[in-house]
PDB file of N, CA and C in Angstrom:
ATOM      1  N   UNK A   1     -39.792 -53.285  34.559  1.00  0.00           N
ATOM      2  CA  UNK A   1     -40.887 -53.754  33.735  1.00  0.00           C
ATOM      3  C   UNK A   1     -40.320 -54.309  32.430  1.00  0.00           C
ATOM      4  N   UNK A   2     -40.889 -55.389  32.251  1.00  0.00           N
ATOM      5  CA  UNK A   2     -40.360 -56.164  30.526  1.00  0.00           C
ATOM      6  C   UNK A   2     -41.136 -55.419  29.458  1.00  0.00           C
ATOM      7  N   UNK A   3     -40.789 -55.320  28.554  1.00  0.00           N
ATOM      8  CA  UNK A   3     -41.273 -54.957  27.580  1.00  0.00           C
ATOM      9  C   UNK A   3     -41.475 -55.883  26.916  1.00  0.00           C
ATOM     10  N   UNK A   4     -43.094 -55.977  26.142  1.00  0.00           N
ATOM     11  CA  UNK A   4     -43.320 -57.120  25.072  1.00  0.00           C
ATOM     12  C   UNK A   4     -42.911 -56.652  24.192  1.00  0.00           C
ATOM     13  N   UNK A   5     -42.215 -58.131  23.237  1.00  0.00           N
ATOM     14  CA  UNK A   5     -41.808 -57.660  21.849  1.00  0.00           C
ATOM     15  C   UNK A   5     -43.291 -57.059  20.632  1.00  0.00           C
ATOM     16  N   UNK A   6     -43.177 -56.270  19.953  1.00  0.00           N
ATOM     17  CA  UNK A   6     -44.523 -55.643  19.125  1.00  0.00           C
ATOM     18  C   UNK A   6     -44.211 -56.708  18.077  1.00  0.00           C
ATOM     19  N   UNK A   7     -45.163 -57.678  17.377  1.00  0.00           N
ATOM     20  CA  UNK A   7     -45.975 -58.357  17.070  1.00  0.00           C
ATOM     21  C   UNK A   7     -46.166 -58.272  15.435  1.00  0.00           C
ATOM     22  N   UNK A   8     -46.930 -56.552  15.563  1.00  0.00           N
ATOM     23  CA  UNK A   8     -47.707 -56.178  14.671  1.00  0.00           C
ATOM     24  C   UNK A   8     -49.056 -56.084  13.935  1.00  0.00           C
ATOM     25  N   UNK A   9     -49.295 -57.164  15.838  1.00  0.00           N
ATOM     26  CA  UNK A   9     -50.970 -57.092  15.553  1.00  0.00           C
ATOM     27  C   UNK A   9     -51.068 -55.907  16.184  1.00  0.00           C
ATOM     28  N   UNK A  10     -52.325 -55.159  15.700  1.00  0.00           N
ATOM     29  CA  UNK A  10     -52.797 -53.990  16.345  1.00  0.00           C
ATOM     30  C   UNK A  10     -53.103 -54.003  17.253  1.00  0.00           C
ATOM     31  N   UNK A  11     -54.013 -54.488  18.138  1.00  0.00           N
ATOM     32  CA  UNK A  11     -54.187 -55.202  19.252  1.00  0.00           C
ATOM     33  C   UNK A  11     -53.487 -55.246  20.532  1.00  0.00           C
ATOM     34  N   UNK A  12     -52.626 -54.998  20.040  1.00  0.00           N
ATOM     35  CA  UNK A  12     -51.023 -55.099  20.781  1.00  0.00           C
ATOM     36  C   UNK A  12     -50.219 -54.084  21.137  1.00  0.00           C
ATOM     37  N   UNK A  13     -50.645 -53.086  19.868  1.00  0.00           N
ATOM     38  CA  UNK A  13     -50.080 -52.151  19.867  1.00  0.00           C
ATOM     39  C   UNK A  13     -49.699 -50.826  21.218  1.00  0.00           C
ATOM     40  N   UNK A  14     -51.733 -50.824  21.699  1.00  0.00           N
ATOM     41  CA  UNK A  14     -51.221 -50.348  23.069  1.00  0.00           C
ATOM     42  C   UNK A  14     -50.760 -50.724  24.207  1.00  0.00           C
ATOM     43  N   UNK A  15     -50.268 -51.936  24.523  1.00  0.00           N
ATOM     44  CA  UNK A  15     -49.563 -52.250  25.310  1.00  0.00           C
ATOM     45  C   UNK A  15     -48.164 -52.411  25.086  1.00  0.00           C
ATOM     46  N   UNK A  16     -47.938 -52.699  24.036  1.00  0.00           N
ATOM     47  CA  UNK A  16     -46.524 -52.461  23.759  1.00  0.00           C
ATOM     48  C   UNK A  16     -45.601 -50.388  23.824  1.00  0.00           C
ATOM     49  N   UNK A  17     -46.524 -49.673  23.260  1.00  0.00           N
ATOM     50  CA  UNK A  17     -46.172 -48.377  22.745  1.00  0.00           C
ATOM     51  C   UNK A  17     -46.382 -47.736  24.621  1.00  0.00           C
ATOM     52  N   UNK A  18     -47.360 -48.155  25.292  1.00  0.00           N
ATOM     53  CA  UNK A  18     -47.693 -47.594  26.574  1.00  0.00           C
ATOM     54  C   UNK A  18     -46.130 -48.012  28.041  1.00  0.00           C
ATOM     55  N   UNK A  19     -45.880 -49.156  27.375  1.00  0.00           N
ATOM     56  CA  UNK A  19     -44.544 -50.027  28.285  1.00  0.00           C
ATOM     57  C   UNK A  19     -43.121 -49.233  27.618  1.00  0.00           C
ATOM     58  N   UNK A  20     -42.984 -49.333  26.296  1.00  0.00           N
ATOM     59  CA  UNK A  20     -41.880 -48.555  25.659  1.00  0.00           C
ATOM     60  C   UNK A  20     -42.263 -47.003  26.256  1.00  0.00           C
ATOM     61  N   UNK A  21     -42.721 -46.372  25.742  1.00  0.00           N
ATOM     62  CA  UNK A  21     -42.727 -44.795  26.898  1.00  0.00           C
ATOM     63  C   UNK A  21     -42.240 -45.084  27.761  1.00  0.00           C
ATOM     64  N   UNK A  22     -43.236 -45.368  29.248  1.00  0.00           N
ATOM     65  CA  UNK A  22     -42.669 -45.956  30.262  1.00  0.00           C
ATOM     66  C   UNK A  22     -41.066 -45.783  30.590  1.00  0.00           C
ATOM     67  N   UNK A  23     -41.031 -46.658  29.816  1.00  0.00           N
ATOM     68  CA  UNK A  23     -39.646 -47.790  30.385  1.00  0.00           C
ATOM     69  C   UNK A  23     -38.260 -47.194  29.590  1.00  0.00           C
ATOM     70  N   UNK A  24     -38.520 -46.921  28.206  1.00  0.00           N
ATOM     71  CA  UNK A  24     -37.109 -46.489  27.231  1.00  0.00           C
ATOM     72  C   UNK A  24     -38.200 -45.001  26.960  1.00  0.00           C
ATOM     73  N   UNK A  25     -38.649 -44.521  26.327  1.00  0.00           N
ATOM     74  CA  UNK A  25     -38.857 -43.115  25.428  1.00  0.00           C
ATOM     75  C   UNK A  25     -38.805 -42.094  26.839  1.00  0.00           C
ATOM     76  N   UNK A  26     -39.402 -42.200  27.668  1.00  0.00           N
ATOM     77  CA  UNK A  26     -39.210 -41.172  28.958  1.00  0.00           C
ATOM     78  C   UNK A  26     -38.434 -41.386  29.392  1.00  0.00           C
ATOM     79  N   UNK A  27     -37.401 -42.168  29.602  1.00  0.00           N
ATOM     80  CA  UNK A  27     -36.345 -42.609  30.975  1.00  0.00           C
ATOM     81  C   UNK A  27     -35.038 -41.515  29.716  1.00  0.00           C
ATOM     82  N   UNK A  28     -35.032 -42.223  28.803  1.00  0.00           N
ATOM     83  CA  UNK A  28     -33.622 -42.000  27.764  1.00  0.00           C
ATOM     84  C   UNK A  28     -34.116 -40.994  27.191  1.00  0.00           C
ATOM     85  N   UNK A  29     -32.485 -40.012  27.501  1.00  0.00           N
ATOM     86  CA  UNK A  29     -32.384 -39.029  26.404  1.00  0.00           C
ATOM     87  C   UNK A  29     -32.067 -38.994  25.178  1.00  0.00           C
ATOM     88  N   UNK A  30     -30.844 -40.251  24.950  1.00  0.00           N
ATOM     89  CA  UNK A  30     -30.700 -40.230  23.681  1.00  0.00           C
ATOM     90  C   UNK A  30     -31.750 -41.192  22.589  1.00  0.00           C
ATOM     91  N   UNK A  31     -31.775 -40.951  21.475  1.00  0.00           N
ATOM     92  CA  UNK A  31     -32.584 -41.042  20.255  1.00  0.00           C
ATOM     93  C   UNK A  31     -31.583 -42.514  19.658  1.00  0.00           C
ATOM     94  N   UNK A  32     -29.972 -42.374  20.005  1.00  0.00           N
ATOM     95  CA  UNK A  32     -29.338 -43.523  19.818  1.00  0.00           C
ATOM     96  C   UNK A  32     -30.028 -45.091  20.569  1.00  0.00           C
ATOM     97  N   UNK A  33     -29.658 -44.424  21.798  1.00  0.00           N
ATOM     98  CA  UNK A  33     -30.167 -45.302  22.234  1.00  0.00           C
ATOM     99  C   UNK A  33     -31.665 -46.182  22.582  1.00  0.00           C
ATOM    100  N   UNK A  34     -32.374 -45.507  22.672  1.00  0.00           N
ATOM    101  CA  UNK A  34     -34.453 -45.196  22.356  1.00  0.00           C
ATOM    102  C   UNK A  34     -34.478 -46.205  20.907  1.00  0.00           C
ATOM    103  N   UNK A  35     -33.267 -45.994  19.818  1.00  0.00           N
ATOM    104  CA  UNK A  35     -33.810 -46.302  18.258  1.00  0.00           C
ATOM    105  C   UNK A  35     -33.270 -47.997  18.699  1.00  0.00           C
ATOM    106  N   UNK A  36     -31.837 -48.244  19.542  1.00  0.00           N
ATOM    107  CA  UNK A  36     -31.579 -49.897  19.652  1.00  0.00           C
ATOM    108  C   UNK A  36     -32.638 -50.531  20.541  1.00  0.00           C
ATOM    109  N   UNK A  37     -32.948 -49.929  21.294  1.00  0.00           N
ATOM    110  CA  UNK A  37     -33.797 -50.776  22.129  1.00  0.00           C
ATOM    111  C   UNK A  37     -35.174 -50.864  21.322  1.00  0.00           C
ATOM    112  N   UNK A  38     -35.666 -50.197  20.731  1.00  0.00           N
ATOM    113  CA  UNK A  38     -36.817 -50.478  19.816  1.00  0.00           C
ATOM    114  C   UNK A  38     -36.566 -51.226  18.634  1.00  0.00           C
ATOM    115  N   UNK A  39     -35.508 -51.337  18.380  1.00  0.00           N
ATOM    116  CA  UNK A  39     -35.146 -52.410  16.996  1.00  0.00           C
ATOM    117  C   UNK A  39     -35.038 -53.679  17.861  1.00  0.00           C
ATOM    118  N   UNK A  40     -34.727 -53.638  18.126  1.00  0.00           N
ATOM    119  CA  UNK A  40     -34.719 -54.983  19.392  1.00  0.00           C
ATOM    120  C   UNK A  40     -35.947 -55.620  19.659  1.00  0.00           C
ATOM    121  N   UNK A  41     -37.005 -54.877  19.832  1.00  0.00           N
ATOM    122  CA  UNK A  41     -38.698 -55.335  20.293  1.00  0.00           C
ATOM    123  C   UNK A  41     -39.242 -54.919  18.879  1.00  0.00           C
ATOM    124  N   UNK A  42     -39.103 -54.917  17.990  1.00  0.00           N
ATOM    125  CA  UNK A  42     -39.746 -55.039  16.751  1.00  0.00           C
ATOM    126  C   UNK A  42     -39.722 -56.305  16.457  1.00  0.00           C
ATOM    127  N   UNK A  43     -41.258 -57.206  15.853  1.00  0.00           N
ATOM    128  CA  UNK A  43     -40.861 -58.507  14.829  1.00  0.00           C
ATOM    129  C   UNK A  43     -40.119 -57.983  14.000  1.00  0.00           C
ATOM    130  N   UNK A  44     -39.570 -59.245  13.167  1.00  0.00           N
ATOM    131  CA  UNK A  44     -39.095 -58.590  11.877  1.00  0.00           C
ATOM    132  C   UNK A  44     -39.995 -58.620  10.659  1.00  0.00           C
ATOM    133  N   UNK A  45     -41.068 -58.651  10.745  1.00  0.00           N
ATOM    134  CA  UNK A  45     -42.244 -57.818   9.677  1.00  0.00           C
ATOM    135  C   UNK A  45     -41.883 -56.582  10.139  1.00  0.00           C
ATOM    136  N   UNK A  46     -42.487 -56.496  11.162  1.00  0.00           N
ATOM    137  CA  UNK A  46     -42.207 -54.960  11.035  1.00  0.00           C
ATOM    138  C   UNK A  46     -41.141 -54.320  10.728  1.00  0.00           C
ATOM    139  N   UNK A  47     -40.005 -54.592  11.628  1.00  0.00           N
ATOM    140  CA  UNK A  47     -38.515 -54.301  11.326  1.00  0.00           C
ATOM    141  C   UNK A  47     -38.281 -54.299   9.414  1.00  0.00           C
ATOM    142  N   UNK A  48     -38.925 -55.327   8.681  1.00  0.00           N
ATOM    143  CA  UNK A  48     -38.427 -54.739   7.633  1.00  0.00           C
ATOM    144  C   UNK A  48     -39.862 -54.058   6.620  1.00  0.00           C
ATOM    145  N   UNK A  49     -40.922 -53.542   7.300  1.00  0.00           N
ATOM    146  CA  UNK A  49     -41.700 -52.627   6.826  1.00  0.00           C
ATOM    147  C   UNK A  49     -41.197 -51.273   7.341  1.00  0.00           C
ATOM    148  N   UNK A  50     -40.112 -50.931   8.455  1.00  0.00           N
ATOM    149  CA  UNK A  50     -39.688 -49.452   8.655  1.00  0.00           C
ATOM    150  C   UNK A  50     -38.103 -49.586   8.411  1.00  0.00           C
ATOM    151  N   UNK A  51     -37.649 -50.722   7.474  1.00  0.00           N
ATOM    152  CA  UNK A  51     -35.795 -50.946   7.910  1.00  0.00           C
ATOM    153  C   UNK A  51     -35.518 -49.472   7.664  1.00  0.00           C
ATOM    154  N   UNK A  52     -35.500 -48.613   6.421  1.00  0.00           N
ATOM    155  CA  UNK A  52     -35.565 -47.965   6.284  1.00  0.00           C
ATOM    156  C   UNK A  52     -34.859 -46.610   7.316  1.00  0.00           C
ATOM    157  N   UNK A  53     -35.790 -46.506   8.473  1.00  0.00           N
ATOM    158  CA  UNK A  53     -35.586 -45.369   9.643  1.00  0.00           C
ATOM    159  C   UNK A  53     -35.164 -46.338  10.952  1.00  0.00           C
ATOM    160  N   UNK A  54     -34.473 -47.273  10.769  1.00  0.00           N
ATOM    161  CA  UNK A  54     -34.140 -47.908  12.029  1.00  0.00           C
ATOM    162  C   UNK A  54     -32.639 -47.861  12.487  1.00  0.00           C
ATOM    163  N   UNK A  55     -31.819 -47.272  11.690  1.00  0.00           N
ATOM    164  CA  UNK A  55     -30.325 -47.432  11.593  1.00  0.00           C
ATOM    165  C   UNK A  55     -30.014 -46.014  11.928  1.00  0.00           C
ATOM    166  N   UNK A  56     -30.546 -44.971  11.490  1.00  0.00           N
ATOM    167  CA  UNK A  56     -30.307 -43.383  11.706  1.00  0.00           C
ATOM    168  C   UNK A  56     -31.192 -43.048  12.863  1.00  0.00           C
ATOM    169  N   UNK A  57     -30.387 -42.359  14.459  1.00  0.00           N
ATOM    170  CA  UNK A  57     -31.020 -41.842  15.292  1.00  0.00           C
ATOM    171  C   UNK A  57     -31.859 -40.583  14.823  1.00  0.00           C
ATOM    172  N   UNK A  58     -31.530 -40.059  13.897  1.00  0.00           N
ATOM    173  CA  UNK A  58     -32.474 -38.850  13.182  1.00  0.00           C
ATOM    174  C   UNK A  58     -33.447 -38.989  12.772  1.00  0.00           C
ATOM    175  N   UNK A  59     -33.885 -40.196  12.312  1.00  0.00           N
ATOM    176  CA  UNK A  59     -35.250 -40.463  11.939  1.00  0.00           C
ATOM    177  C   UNK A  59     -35.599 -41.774  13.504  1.00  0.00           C
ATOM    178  N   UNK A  60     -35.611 -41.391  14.586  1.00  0.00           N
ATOM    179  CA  UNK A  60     -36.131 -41.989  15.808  1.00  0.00           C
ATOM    180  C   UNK A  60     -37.879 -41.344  15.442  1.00  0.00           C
ATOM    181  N   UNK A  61     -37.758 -40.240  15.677  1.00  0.00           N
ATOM    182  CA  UNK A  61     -38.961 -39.346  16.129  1.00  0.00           C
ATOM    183  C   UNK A  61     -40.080 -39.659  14.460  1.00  0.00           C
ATOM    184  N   UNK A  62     -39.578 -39.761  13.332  1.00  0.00           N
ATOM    185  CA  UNK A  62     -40.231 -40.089  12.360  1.00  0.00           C
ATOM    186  C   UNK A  62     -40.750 -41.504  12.340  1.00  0.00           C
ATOM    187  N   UNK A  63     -40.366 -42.396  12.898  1.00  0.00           N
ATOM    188  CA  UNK A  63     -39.849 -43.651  12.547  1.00  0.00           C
ATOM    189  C   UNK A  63     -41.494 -44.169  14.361  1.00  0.00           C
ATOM    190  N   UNK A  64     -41.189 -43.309  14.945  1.00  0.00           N
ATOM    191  CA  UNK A  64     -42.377 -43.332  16.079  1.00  0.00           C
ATOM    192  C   UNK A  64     -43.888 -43.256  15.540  1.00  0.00           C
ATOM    193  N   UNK A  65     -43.751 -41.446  14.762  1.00  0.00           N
ATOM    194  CA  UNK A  65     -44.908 -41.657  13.979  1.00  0.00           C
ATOM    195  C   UNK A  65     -45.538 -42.094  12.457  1.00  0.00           C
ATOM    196  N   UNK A  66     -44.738 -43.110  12.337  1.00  0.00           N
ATOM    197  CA  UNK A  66     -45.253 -43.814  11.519  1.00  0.00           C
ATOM    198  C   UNK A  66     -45.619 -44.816  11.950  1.00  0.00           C
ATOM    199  N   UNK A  67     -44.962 -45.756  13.305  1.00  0.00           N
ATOM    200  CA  UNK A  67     -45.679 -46.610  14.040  1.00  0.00           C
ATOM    201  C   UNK A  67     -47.120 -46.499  14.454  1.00  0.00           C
ATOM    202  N   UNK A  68     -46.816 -44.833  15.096  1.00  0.00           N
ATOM    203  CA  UNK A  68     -48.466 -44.446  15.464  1.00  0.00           C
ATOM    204  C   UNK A  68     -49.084 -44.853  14.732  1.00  0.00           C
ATOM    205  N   UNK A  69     -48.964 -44.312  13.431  1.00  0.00           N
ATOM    206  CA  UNK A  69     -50.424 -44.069  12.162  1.00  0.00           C
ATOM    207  C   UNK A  69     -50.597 -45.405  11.854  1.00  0.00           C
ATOM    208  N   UNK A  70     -49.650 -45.621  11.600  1.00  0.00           N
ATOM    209  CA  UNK A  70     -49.853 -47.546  11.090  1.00  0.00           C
ATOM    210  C   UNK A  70     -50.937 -48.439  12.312  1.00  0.00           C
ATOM    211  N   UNK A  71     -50.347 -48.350  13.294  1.00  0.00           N
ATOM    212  CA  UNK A  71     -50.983 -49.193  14.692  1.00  0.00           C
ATOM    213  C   UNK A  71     -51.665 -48.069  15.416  1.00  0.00           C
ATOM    214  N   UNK A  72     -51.492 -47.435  15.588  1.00  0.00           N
ATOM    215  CA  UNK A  72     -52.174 -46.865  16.824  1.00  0.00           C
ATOM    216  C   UNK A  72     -53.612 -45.981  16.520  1.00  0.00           C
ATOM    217  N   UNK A  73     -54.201 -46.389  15.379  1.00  0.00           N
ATOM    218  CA  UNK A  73     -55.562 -45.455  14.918  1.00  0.00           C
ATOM    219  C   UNK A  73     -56.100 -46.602  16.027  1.00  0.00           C
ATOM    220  N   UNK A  74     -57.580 -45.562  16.891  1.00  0.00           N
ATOM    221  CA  UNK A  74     -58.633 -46.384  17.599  1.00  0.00           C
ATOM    222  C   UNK A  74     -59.221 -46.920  17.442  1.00  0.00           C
ATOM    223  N   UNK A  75     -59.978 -46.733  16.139  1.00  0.00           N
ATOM    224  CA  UNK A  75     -61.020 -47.314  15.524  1.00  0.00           C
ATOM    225  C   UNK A  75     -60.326 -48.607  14.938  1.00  0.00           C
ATOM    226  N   UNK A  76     -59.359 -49.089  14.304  1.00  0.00           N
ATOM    227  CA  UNK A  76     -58.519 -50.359  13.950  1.00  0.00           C
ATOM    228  C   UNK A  76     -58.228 -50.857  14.880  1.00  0.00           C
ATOM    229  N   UNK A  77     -57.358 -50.584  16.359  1.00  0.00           N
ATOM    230  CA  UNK A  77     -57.398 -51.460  17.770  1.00  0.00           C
ATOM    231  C   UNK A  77     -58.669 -51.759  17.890  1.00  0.00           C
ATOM    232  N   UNK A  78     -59.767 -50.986  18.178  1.00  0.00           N
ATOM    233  CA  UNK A  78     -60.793 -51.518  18.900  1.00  0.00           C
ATOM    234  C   UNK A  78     -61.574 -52.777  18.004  1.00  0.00           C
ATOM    235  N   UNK A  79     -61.675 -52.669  16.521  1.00  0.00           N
ATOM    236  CA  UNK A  79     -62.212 -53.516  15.663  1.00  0.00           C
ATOM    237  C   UNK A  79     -61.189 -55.044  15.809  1.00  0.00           C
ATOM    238  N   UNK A  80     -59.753 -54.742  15.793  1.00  0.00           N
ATOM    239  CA  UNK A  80     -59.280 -55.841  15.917  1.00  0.00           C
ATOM    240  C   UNK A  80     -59.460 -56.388  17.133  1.00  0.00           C
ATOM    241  N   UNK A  81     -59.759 -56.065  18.518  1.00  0.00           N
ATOM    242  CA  UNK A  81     -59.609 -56.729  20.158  1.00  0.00           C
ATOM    243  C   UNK A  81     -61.381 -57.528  19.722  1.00  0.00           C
ATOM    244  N   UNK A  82     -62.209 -56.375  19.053  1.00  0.00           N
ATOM    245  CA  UNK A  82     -63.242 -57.238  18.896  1.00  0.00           C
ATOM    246  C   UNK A  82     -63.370 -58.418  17.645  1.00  0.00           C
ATOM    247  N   UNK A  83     -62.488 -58.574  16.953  1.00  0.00           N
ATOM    248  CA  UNK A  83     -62.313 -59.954  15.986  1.00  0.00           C
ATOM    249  C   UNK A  83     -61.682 -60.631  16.941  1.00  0.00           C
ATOM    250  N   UNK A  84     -60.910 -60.611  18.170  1.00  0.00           N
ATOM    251  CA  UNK A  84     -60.624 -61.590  18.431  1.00  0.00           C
ATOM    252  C   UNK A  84     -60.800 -62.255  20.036  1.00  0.00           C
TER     253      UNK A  84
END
């Protein structure tokens, strides 16, 4: 399965975060590797709204939920699929 690159529209968000599980966060154990392949499918808006936690495998698991909170509230997907 391909993974779409995340965007940063919200909108997007669950199909991108639902394919990454999938495909890299369940398959891989390491946090090294989980953190390159997600720097990889980041725009770089985003990439440099988290540069921050993208270089240290220690902040993988922090660096997830801040994606969540940012993109993944319901009430913001569902308002954005209906603007557009």
């Amino acid at each position: 399965m391909e993974i779409p690159k995340f965007s940063g529209r919200t909108r997007d968000w669950p199909m991108f975060i639902t394919s990454f599980r999938q495909s890299v966060h369940d398959i891989l154990d390491s946090d090294t590797e989980r953190l390159n392949i997600l720097r990889e499918l980041l725009d770089d808006d985003v990439k440099r709204s988290v540069s921050k936690y993208l270089y240290n495998p220690k902040c993988y698991e922090e660096l997830m939920r801040i994606l969540e909170r940012r993109y993944g509230n319901p009430q913001r997907i569902i308002h954005a699929c209906l603007k557009s």
